[in-house]
C-alpha atoms as a PDB file:
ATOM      1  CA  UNK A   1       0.000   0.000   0.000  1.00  0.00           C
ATOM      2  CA  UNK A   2       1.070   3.533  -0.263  1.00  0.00           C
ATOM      3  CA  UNK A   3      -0.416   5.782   2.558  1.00  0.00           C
ATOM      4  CA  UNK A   4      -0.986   4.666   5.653  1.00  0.00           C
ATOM      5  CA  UNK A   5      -3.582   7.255   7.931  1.00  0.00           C
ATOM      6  CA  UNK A   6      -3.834   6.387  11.417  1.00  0.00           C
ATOM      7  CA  UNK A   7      -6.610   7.632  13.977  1.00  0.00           C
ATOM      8  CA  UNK A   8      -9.983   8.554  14.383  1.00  0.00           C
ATOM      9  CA  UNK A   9     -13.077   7.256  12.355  1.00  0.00           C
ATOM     10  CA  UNK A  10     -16.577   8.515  13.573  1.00  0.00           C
ATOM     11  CA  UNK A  11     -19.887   8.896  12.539  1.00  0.00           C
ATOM     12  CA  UNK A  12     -20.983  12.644  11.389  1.00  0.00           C
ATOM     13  CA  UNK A  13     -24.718  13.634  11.426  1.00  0.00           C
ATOM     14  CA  UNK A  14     -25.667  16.234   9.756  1.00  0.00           C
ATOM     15  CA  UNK A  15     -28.070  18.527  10.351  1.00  0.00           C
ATOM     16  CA  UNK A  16     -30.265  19.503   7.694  1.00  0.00           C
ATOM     17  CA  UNK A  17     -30.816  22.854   8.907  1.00  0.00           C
ATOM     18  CA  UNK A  18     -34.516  22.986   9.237  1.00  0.00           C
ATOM     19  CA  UNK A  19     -37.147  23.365  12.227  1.00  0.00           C
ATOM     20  CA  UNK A  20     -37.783  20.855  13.711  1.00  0.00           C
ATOM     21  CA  UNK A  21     -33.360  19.824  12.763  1.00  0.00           C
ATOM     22  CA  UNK A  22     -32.648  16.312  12.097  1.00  0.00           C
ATOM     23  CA  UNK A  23     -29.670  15.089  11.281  1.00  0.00           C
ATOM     24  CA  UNK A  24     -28.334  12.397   8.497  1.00  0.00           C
ATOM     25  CA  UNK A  25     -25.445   9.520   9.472  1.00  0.00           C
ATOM     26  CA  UNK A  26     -22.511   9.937   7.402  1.00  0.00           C
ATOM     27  CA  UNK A  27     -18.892   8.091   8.150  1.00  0.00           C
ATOM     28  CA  UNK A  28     -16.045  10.367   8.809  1.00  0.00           C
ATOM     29  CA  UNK A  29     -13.098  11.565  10.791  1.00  0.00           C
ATOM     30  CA  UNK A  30     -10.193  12.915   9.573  1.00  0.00           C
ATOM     31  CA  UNK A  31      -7.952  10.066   8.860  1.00  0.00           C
ATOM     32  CA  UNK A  32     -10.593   7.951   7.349  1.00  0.00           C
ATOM     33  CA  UNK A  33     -11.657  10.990   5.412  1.00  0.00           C
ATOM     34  CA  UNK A  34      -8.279  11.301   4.341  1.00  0.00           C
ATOM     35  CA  UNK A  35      -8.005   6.881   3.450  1.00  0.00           C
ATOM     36  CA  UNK A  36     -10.479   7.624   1.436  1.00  0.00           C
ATOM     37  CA  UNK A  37      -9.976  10.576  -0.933  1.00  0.00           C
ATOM     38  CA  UNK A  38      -6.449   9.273  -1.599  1.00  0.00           C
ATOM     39  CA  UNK A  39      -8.297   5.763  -2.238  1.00  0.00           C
ATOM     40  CA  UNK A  40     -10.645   7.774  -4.475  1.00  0.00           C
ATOM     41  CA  UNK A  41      -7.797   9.134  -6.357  1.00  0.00           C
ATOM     42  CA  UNK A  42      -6.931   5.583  -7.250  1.00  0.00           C
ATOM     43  CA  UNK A  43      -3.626   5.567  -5.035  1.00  0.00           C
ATOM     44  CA  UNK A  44      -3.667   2.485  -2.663  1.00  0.00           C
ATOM     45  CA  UNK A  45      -4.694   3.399   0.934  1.00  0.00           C
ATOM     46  CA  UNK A  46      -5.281   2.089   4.264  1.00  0.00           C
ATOM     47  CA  UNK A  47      -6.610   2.912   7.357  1.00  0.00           C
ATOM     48  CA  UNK A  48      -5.618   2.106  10.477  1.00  0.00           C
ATOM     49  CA  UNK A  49      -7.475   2.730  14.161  1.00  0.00           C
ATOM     50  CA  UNK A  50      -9.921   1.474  16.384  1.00  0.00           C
ATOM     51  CA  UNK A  51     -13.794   0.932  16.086  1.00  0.00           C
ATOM     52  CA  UNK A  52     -16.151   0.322  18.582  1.00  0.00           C
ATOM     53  CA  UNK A  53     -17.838  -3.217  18.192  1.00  0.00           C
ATOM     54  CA  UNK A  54     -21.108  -1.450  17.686  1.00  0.00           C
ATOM     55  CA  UNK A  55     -23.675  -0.883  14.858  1.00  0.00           C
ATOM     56  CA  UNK A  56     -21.297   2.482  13.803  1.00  0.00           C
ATOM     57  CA  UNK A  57     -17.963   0.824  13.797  1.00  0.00           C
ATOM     58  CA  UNK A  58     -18.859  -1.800  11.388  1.00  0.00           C
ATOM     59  CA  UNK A  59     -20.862   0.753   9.275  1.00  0.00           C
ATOM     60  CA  UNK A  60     -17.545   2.486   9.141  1.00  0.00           C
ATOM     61  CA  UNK A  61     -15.233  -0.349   8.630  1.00  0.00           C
ATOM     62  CA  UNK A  62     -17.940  -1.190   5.755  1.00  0.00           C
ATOM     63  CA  UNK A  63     -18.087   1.971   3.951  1.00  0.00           C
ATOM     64  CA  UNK A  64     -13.853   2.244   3.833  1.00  0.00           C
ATOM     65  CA  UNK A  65     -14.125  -0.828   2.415  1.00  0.00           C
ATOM     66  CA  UNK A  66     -16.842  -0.224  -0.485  1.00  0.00           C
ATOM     67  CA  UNK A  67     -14.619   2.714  -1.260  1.00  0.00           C
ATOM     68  CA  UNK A  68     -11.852   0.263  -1.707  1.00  0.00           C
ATOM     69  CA  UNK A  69      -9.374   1.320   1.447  1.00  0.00           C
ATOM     70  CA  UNK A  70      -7.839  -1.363   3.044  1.00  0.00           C
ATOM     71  CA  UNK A  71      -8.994  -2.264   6.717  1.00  0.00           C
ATOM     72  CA  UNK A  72      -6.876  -5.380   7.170  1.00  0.00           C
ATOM     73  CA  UNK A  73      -5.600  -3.013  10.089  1.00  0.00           C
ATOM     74  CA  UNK A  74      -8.452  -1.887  11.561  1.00  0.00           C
ATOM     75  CA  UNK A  75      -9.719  -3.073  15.460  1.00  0.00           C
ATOM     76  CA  UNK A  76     -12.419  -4.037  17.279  1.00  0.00           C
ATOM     77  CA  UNK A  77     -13.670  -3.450  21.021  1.00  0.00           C
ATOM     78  CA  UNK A  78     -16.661  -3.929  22.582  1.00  0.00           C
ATOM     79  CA  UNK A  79     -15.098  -1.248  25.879  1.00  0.00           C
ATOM     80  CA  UNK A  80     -16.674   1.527  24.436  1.00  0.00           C
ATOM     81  CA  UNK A  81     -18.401   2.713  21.655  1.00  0.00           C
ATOM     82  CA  UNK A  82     -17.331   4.782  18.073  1.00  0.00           C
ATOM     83  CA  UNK A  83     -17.518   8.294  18.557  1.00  0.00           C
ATOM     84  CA  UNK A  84     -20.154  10.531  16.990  1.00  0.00           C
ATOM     85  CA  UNK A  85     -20.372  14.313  15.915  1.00  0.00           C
ATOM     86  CA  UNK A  86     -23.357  16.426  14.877  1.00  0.00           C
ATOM     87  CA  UNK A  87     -22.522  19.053  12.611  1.00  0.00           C
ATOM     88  CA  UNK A  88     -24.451  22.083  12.098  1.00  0.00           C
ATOM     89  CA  UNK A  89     -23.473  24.098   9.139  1.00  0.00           C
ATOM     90  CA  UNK A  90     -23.981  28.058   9.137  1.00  0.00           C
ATOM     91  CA  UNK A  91     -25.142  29.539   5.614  1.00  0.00           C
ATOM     92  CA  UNK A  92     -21.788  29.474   4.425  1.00  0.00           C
ATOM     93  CA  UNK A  93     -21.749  25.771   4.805  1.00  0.00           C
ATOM     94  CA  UNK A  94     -18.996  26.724   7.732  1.00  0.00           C
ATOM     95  CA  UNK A  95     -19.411  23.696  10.827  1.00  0.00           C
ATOM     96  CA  UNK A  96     -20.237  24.035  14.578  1.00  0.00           C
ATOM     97  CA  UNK A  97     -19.215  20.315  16.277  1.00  0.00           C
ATOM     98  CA  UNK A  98     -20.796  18.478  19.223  1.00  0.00           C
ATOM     99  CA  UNK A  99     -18.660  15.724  20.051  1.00  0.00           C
ATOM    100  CA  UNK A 100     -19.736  12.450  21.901  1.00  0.00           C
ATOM    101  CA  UNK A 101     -16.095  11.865  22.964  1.00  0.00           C
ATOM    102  CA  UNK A 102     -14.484  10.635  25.398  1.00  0.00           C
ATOM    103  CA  UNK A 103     -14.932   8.171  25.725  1.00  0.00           C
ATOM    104  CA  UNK A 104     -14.870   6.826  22.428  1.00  0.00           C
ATOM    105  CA  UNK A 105     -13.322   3.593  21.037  1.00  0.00           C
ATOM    106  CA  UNK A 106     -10.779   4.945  18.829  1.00  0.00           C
ATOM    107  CA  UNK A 107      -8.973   6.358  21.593  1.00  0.00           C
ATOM    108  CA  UNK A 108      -7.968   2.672  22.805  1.00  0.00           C
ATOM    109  CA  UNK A 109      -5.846   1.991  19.904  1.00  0.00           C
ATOM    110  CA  UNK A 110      -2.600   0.493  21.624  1.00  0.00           C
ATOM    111  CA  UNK A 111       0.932   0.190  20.299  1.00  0.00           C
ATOM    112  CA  UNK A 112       0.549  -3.460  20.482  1.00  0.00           C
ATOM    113  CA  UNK A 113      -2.341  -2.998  18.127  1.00  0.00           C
ATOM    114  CA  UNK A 114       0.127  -2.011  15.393  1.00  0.00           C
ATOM    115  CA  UNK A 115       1.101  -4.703  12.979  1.00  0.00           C
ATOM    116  CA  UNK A 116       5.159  -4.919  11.570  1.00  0.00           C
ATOM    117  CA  UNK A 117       4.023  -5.225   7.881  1.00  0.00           C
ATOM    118  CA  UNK A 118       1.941  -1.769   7.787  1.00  0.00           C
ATOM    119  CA  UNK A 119       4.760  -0.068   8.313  1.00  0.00           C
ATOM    120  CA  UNK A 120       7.019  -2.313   5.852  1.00  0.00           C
ATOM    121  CA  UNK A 121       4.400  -1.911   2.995  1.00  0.00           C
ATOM    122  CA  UNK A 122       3.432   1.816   3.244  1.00  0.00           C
ATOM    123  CA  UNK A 123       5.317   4.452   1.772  1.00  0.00           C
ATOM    124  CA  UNK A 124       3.441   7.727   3.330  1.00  0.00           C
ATOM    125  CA  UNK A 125       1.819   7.496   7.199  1.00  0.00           C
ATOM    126  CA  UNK A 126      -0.324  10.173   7.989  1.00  0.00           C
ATOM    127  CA  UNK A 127      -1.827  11.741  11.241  1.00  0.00           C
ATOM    128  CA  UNK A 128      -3.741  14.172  12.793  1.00  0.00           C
ATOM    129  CA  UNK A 129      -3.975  15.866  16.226  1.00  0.00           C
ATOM    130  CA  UNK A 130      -7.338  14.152  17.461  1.00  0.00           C
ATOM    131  CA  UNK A 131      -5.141  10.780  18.261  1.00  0.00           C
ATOM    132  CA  UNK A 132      -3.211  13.401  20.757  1.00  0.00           C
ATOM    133  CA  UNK A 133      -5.699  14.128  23.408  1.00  0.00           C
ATOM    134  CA  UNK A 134      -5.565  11.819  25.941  1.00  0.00           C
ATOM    135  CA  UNK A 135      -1.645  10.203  26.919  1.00  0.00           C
ATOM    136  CA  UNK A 136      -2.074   6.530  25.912  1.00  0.00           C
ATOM    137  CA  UNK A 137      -3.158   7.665  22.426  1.00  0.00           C
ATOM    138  CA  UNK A 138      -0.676  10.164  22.266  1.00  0.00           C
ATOM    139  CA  UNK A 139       1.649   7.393  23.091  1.00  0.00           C
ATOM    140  CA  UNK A 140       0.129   5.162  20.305  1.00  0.00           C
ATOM    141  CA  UNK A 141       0.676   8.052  17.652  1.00  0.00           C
ATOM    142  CA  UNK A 142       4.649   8.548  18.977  1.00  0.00           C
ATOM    143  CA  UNK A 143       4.916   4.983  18.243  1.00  0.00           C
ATOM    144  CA  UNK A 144       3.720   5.262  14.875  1.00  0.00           C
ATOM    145  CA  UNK A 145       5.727   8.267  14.148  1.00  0.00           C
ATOM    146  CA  UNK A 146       8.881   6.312  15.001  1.00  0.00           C
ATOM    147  CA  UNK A 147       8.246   2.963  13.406  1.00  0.00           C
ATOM    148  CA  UNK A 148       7.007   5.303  10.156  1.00  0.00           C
ATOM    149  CA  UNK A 149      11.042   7.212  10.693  1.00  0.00           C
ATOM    150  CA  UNK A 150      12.226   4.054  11.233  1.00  0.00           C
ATOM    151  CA  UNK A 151      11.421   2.157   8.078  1.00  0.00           C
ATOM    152  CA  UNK A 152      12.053   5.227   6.084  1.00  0.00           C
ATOM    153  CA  UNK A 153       8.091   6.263   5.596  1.00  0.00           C
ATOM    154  CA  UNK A 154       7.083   9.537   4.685  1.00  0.00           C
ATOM    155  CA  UNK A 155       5.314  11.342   7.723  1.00  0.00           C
ATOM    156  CA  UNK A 156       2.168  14.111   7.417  1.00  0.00           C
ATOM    157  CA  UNK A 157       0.513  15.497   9.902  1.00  0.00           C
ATOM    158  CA  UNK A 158      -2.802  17.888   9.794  1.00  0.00           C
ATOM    159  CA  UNK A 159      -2.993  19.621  12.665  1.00  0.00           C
ATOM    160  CA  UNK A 160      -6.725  19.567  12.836  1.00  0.00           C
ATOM    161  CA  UNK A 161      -7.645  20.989  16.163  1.00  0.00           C
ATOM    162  CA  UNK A 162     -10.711  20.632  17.746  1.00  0.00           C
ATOM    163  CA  UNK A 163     -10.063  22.173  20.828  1.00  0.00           C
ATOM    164  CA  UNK A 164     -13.707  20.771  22.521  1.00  0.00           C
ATOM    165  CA  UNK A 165     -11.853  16.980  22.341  1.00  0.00           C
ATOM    166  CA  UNK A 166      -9.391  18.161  24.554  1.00  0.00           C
ATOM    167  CA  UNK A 167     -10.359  16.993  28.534  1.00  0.00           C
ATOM    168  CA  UNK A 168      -7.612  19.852  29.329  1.00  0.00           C
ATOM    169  CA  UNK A 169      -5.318  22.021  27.048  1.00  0.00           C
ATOM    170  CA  UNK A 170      -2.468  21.498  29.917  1.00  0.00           C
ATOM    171  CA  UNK A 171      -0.497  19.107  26.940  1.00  0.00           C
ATOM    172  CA  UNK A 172      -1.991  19.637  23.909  1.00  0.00           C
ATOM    173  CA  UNK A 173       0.695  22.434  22.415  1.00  0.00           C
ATOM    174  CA  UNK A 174       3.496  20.135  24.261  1.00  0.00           C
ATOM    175  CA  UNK A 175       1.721  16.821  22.193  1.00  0.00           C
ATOM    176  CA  UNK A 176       1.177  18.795  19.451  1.00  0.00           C
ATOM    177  CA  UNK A 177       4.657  20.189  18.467  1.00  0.00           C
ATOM    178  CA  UNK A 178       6.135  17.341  19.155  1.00  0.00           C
ATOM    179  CA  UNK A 179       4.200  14.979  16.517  1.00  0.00           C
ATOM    180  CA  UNK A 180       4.135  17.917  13.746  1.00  0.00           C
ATOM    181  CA  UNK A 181       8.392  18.475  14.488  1.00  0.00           C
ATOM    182  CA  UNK A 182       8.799  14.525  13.597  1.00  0.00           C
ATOM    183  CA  UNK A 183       6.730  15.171  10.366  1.00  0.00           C
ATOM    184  CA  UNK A 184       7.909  16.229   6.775  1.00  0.00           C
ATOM    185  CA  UNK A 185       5.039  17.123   5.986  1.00  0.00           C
ATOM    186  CA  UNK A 186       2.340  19.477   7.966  1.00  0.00           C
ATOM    187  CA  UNK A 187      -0.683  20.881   7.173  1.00  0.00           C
ATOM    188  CA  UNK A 188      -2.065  24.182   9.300  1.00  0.00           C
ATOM    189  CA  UNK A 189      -5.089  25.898   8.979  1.00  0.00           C
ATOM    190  CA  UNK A 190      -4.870  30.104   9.380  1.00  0.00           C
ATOM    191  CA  UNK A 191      -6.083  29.734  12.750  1.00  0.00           C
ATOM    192  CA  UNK A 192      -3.970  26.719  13.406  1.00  0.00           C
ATOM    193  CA  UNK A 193      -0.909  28.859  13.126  1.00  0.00           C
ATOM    194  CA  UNK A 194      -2.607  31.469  15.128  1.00  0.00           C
ATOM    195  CA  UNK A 195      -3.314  29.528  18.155  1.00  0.00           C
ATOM    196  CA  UNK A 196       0.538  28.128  17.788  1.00  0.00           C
ATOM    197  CA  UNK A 197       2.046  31.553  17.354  1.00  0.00           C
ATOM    198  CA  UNK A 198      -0.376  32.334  20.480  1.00  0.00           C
ATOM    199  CA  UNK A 199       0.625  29.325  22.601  1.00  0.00           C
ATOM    200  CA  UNK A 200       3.973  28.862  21.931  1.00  0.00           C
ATOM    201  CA  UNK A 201       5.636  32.611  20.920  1.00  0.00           C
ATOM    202  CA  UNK A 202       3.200  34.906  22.702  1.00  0.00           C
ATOM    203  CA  UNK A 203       5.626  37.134  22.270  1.00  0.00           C
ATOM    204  CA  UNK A 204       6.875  36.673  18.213  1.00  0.00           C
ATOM    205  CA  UNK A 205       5.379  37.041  15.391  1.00  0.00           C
ATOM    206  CA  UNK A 206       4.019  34.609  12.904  1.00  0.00           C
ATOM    207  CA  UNK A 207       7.105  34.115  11.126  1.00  0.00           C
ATOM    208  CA  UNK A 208       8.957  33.082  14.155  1.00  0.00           C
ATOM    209  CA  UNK A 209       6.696  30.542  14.426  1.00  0.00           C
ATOM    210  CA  UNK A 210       6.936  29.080  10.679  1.00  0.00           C
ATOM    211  CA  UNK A 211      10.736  29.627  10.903  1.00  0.00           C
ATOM    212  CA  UNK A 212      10.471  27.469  14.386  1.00  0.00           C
ATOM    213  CA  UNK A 213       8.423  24.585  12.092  1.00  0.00           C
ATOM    214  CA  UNK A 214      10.970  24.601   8.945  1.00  0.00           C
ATOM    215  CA  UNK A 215      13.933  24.226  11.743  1.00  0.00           C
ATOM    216  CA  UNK A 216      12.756  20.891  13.037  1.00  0.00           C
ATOM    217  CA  UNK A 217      12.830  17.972  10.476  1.00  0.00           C
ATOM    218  CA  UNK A 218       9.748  19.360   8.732  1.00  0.00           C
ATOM    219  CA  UNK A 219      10.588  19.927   4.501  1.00  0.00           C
ATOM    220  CA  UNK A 220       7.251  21.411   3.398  1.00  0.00           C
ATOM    221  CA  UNK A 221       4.649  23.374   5.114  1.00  0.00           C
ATOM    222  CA  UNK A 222       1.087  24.351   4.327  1.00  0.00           C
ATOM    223  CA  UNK A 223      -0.983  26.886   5.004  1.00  0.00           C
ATOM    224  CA  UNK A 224      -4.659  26.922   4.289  1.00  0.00           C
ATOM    225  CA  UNK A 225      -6.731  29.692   4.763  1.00  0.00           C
ATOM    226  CA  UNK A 226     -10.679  28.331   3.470  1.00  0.00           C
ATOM    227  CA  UNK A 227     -11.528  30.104   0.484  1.00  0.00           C
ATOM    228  CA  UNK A 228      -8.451  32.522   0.630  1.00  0.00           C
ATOM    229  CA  UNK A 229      -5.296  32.131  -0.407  1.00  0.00           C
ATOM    230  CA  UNK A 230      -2.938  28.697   0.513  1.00  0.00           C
ATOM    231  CA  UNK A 231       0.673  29.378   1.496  1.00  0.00           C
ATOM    232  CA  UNK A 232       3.564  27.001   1.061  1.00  0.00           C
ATOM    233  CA  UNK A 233       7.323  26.968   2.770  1.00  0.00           C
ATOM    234  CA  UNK A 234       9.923  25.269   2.730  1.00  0.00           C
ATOM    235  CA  UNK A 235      13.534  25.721   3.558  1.00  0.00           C
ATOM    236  CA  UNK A 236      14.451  26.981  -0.051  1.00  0.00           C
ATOM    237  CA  UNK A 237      11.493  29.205  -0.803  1.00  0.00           C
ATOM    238  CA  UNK A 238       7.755  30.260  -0.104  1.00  0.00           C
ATOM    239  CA  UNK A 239       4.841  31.320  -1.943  1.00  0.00           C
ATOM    240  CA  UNK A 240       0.689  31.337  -2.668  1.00  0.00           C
ATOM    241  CA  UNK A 241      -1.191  30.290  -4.811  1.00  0.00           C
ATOM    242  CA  UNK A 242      -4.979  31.241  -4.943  1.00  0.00           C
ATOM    243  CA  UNK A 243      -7.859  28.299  -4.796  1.00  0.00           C
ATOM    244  CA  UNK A 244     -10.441  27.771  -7.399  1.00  0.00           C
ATOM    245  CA  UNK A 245     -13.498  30.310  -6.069  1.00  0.00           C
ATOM    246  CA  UNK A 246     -16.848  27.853  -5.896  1.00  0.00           C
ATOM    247  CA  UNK A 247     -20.345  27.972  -3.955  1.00  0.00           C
ATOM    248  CA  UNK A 248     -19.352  26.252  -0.517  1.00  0.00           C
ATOM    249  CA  UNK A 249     -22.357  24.030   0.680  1.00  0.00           C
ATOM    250  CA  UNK A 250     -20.408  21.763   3.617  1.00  0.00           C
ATOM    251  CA  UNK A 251     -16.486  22.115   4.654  1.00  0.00           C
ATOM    252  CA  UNK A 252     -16.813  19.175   6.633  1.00  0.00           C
ATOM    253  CA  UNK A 253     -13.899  17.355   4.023  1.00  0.00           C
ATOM    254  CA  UNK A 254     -12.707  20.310   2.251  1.00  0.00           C
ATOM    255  CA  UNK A 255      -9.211  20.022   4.395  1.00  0.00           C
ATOM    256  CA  UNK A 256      -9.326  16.126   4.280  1.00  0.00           C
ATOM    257  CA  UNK A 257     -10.178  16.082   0.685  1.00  0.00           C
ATOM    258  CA  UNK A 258      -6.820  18.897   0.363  1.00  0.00           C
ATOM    259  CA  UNK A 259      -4.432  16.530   2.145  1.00  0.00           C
ATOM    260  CA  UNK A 260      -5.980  13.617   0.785  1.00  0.00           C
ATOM    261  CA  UNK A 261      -5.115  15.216  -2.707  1.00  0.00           C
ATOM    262  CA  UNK A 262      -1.792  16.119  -1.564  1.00  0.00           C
ATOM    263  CA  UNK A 263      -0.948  12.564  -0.672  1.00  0.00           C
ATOM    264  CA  UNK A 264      -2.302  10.715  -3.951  1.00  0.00           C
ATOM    265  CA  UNK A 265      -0.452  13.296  -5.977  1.00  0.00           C
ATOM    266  CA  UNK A 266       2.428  13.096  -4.013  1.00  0.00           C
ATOM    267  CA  UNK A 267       2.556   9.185  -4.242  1.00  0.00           C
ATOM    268  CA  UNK A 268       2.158   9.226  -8.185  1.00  0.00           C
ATOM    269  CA  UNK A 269       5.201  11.578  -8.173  1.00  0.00           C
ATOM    270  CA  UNK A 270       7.620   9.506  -5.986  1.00  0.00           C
ATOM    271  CA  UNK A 271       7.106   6.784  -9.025  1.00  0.00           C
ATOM    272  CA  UNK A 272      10.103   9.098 -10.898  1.00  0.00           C
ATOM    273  CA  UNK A 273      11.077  11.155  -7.947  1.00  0.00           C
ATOM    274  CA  UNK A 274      12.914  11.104  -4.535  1.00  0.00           C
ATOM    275  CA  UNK A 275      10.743  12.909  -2.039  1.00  0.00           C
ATOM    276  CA  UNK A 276      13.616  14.989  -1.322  1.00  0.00           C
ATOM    277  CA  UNK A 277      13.681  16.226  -4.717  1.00  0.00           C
ATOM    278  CA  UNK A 278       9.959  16.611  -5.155  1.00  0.00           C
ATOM    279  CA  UNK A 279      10.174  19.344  -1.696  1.00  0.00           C
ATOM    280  CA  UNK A 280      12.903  21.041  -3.222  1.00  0.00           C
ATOM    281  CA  UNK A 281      11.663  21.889  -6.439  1.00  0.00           C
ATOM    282  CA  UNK A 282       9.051  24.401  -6.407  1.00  0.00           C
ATOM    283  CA  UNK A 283       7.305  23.937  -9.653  1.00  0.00           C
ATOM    284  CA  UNK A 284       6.960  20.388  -7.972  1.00  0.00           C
ATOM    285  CA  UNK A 285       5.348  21.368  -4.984  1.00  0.00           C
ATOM    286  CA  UNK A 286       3.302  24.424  -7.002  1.00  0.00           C
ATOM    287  CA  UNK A 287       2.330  21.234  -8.680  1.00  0.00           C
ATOM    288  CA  UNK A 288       1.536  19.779  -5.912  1.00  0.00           C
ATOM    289  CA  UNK A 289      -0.852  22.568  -3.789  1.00  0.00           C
ATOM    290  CA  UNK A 290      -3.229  23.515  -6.947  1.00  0.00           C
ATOM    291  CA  UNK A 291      -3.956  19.839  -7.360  1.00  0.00           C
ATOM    292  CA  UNK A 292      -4.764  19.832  -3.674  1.00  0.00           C
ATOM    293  CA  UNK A 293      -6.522  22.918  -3.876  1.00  0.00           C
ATOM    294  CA  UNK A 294      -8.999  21.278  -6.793  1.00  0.00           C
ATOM    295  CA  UNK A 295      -9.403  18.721  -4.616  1.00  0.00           C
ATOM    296  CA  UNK A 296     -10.254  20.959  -1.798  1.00  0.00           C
ATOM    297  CA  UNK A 297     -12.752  22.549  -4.038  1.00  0.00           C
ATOM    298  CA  UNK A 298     -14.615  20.312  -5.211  1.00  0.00           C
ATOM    299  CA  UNK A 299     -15.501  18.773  -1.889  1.00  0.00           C
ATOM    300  CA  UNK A 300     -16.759  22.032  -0.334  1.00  0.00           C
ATOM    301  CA  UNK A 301     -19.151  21.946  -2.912  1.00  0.00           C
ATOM    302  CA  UNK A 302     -20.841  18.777  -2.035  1.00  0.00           C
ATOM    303  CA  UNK A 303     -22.548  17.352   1.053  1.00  0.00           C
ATOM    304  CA  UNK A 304     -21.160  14.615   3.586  1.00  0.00           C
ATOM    305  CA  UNK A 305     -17.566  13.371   3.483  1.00  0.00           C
ATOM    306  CA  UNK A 306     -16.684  10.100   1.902  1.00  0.00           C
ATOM    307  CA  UNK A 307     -19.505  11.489  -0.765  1.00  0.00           C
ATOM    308  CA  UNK A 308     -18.120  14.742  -1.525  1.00  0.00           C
ATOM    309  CA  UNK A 309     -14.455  13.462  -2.021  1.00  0.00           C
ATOM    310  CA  UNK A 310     -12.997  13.995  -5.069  1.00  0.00           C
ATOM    311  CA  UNK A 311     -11.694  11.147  -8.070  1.00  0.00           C
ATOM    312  CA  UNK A 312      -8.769  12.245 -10.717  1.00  0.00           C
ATOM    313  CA  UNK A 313     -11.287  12.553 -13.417  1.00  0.00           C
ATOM    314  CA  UNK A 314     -13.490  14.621 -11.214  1.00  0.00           C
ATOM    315  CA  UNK A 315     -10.284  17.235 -11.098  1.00  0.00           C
ATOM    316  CA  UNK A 316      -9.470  16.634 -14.522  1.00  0.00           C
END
């Protein structure tokens, strides 16, 4: 297989808006958003985590498979249940998030749970920072991250934050800088680096704090910005480029669907092309962030998650 994402997968409802609201079941979370829109780009995918052995993990586990991601890695437990969110979406399609979790069975992924040959088959493992809030999961992602360095995997990270999954904020910048400073690849929304610059250089400015990213082991840096512009860094240069301007209906897997994107395009590249070389270049990565940004795109424009992702011929 080729990428590897490791963490959450939950069950989204979302509301339709109306009076009296009800609210549809859609799979999600952000790793198994992002399994599947690099599956959907036709790259091979897996996902790894835990499911609760309820009526919504194997609805999950089911739908990754029927859009063709592996889930020879995926877990069962019957000591607690998959996690659910209900989404409400503002007339800008922009989300609000009630979380039923903790306790939640994806945060009982051990290290033990891991199996050797993931990590010799995969090319690309990818995380996010909702496998960071509570220690023994945060323990279970460190262990990733080094088995990932250690058989010479590619490592991204989305920061993601949803600070409401947090039980206390007391670790989370500590957690979270040190996952995204073992990555080579990490992925920041605007207000990302804004709570970052707040946390951890009250008193710098927002170039301190990209400058701080770039001089840990991380090669390329994103940052998105919704419908505004998406800056890229590395060490040897930085730039923008501008999205494709649609009608937003959802945003629920606009930043999956982007990293997702990333990853499958990415993967076709290191076919010809040492990753080192690929981060260097910057008509590469230019190449690299407007084929995310399609991706990104198109899935704003569409309702759900695993629905609204994007295939190659859908970006053309």
């Amino acid at each position: 297989m080729s990428v590897v994402c490791f963490g959450e997968a939950l069950i989204d409802f979302l509301s339709d808006g109306g009076t009296p609201e009800s609210f549809t079941k859609y799979a999600g979370g952000a790793p198994a958003n992002v399994s599947v829109a690099v599956a959907k780009q036709g790259v091979d995918s897996a996902f790894c985590g835990m499911l609760g052995d309820d009526m919504f993990g194997h609805f999950l586990k089911e739908e990754l498979s029927h859009q063709q991601v592996n889930t020879q890695y995926v877990k069962f437990t019957k000591e607690a249940k998959t996690a659910l969110a209900f989404v409400s979406l503002d007339a800008n399609g922009e989300r609000s998030f009630s979380f039923y979790r903790p306790p939640a069975a994806d945060l009982l992924f051990r290290a033990e749970h891991f199996e050797s040959d993931m990590f010799e088959q995969g090319k690309i493992l990818h995380v996010c920072s909702n496998s960071l809030t509570e220690k023994n999961i945060y323990l279970s992602t460190v262990t990733a991250m080094e088995q990932a360095k250690n058989h010479g995997l590619i490592k991204s990270f989305d920061m993601n934050l949803r600070e409401n999954l947090w039980p206390s904020m007391n670790h989370c910048l500590d957690r979270i800088w040190h996952i995204m400073t073992q990555a080579d690849i990490v992925k920041l929304s605007k207000e990302e680096l804004e709570f970052l610059n707040t946390h951890a250089h009250p008193s710098q400015d927002e170039q301190t704090t990209i400058e701080a990213i770039l001089n840990s082991r991380v090669k390329l840096l994103l940052i998105t910005d919704g419908a505004n512009d998406i800056r890229y860094f590395s060490n040897q240069f930085s730039g923008y480029i501008s999205p494709p301007k649609v009608n937003a209906v959802d945003t629920t897997a606009g930043g999956d669907a982007f990293v997702g994107g990333l990853l499958a395009e990415l993967t076709r590249k290191l076919e010809s092309i040492a990753f080192n070389e690929i981060v260097n270049n910057e008509a590469q990565v230019l190449d690299l962030v407007n084929f995310s940004a399609k991706c990104g795109a198109y899935a704003v424009t569409r309702y759900g998650a695993f629905a609204s992702l994007p295939t190659k011929h859908d970006i053309g």
